[in-house]
Protein backbone atom coordinates (compact mmCIF):
# COMPACT_ATOMS: atom_id res chain seq x y z
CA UNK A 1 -59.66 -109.65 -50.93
CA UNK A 2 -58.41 -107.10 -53.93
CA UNK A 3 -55.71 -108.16 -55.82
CA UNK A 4 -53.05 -105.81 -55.75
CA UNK A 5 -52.50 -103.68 -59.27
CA UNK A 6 -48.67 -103.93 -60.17
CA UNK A 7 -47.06 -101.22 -62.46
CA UNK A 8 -44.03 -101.19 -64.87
CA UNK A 9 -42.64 -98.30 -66.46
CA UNK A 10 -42.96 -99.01 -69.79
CA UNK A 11 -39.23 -100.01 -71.91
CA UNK A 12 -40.40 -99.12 -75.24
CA UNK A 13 -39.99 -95.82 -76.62
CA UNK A 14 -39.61 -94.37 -73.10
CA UNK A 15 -36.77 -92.77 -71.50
CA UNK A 16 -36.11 -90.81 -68.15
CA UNK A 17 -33.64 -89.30 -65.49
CA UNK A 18 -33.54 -88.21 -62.27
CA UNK A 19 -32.22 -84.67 -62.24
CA UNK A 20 -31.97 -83.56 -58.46
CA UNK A 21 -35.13 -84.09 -56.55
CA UNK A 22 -37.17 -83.53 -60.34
CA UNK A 23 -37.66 -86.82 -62.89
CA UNK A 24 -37.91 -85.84 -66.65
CA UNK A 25 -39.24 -88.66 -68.80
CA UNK A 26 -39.48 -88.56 -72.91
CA UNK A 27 -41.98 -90.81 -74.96
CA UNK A 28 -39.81 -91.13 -77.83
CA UNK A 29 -42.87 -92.41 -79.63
CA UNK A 30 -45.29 -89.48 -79.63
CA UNK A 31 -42.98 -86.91 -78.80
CA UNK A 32 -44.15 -85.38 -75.43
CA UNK A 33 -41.91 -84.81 -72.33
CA UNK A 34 -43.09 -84.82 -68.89
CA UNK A 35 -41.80 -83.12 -65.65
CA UNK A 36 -42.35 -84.53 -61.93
CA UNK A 37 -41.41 -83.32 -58.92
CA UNK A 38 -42.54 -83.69 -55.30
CA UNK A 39 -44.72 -86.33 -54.47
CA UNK A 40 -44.91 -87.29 -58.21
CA UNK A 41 -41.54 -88.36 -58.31
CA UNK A 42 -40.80 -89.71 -55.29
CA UNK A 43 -44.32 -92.17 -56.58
CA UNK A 44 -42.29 -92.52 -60.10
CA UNK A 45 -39.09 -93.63 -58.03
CA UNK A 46 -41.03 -95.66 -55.95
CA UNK A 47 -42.52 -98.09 -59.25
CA UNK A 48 -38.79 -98.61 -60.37
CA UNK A 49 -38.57 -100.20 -57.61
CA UNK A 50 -41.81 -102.00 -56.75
CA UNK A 51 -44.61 -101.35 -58.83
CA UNK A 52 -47.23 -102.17 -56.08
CA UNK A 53 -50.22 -99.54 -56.09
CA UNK A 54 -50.73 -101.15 -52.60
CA UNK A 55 -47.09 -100.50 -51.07
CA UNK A 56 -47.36 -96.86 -52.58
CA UNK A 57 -50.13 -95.88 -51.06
CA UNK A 58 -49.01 -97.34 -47.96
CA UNK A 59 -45.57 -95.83 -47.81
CA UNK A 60 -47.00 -92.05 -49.15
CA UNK A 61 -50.03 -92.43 -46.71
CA UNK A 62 -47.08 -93.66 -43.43
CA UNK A 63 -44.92 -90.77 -44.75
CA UNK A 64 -47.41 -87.98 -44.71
CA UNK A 65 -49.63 -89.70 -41.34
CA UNK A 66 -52.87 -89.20 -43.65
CA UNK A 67 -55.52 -91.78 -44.32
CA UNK A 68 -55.11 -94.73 -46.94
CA UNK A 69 -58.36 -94.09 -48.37
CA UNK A 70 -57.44 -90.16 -49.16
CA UNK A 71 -54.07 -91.54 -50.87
CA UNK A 72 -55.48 -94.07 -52.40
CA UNK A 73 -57.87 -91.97 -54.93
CA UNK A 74 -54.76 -89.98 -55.70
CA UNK A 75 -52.41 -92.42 -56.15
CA UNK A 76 -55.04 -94.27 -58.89
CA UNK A 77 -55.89 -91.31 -60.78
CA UNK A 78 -52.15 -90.63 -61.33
CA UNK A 79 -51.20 -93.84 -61.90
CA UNK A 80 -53.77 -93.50 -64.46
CA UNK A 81 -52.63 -90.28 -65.96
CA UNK A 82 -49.57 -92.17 -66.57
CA UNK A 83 -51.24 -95.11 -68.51
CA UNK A 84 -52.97 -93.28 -70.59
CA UNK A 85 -49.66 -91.43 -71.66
CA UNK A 86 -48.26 -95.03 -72.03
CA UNK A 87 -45.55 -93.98 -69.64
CA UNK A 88 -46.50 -97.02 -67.25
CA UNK A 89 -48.38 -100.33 -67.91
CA UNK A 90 -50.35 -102.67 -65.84
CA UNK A 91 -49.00 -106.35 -64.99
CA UNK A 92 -50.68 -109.04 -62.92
CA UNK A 93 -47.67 -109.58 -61.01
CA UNK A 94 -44.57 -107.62 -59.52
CA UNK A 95 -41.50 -107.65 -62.08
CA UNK A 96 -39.48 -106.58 -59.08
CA UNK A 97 -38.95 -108.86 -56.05
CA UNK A 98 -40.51 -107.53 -52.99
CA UNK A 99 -37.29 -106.54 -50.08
CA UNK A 100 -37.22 -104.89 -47.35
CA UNK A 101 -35.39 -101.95 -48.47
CA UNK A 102 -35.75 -98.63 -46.94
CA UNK A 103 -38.03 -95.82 -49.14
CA UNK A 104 -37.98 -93.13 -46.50
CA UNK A 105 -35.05 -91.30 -48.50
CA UNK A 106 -37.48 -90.91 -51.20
CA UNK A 107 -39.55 -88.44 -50.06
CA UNK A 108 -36.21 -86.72 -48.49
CA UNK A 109 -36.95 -83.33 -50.07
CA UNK A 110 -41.23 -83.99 -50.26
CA UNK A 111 -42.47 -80.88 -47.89
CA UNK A 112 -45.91 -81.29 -47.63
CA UNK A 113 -48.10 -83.81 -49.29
CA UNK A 114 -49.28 -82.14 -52.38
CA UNK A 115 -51.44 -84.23 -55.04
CA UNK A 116 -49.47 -86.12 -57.71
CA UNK A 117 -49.27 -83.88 -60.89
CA UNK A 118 -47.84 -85.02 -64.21
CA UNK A 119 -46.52 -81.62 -66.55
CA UNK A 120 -46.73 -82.59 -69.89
CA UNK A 121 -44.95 -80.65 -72.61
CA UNK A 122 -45.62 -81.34 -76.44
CA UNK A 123 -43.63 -77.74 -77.43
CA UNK A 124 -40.82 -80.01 -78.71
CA UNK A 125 -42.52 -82.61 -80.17
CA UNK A 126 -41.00 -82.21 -83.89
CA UNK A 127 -37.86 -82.44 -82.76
CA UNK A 128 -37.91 -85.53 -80.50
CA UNK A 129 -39.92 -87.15 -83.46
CA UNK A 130 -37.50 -86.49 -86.19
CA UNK A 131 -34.66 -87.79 -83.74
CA UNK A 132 -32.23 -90.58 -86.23
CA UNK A 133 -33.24 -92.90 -83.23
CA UNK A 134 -36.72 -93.69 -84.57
CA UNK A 135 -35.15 -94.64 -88.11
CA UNK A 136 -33.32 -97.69 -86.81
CA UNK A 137 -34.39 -101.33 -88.34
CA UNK A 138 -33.34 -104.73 -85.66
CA UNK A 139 -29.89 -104.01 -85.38
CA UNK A 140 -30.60 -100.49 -83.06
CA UNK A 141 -28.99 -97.15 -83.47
CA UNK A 142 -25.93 -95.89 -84.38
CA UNK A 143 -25.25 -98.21 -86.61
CA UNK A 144 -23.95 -97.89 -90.49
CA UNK A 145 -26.09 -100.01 -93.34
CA UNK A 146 -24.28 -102.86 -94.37
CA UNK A 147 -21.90 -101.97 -97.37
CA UNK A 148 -23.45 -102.70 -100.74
CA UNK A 149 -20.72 -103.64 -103.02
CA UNK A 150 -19.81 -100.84 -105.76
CA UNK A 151 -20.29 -102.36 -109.28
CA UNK A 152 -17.80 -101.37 -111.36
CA UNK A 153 -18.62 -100.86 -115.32
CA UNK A 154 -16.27 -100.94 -117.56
């Protein structure tokens, strides 16, 4: 029997929200931002919660009444997409503890199923890279350099 592949979305450097039924997420580190919507999101939503490849395609495959096997391909080849933008990494093991809790509302506003597509956007890449926020040291951002004394000559 296969192992299950678990998925985390990845702390470092990455940031998102859930705008309506759309996610935006911003790698802080390289600059890009990415748009999901549909399917894609309701997947993204889905690994915040459980990052089980297995209990996605299950619950997109029950949603939609298609085959496992179909989902399945898709499901890999975006999770991929979204480790190779270092938006998501690969664990051994769930970080979230499995429950019972419903995902149906998810896909709420998912029409048909449509193949998971991440939009990636690199036209404001200067400006997320020159953000103050990637000029912090261990103490994090905003904070003010500890006051060097003045020396006073007299």
């Amino acid at each position: 029997m296969c192992q299950s592949r678990y998925y985390q979305i990845q702390t470092h450097g990455v940031i998102f929200e859930a705008i309506d039924d759309e996610i935006v997420i911003i790698n802080l580190d390289v600059g890009h931002y990415y748009h999901l919507t549909g399917v894609a999101a309701a997947i993204w939503t889905l690994l915040e919660r459980n990052g089980s490849k297995d209990r996605i395609v299950t619950t997109v495959a029950a949603h939609f009444n298609l085959s496992e096997e179909l989902i399945n391909e898709q499901v890999q080849c975006f999770l991929d997409e979204l480790e190779n933008e270092k938006l998501v990494i690969l664990n051994m093991q769930s970080t979230v503890e499995e429950g019972s809790e419903q995902v149906e509302h998810e896909f709420k506003a998912v029409g048909e199923f449509v193949t998971p597509r991440l939009e990636k956007y690199a036209d404001m890449k200067d400006l997320l890279l020159i953000d103050p926020i990637h000029e912090v040291d261990e103490h994090g951002w905003p904070n003010r350099p500890p006051a060097v004394p003045a020396i006073i000559l007299e």
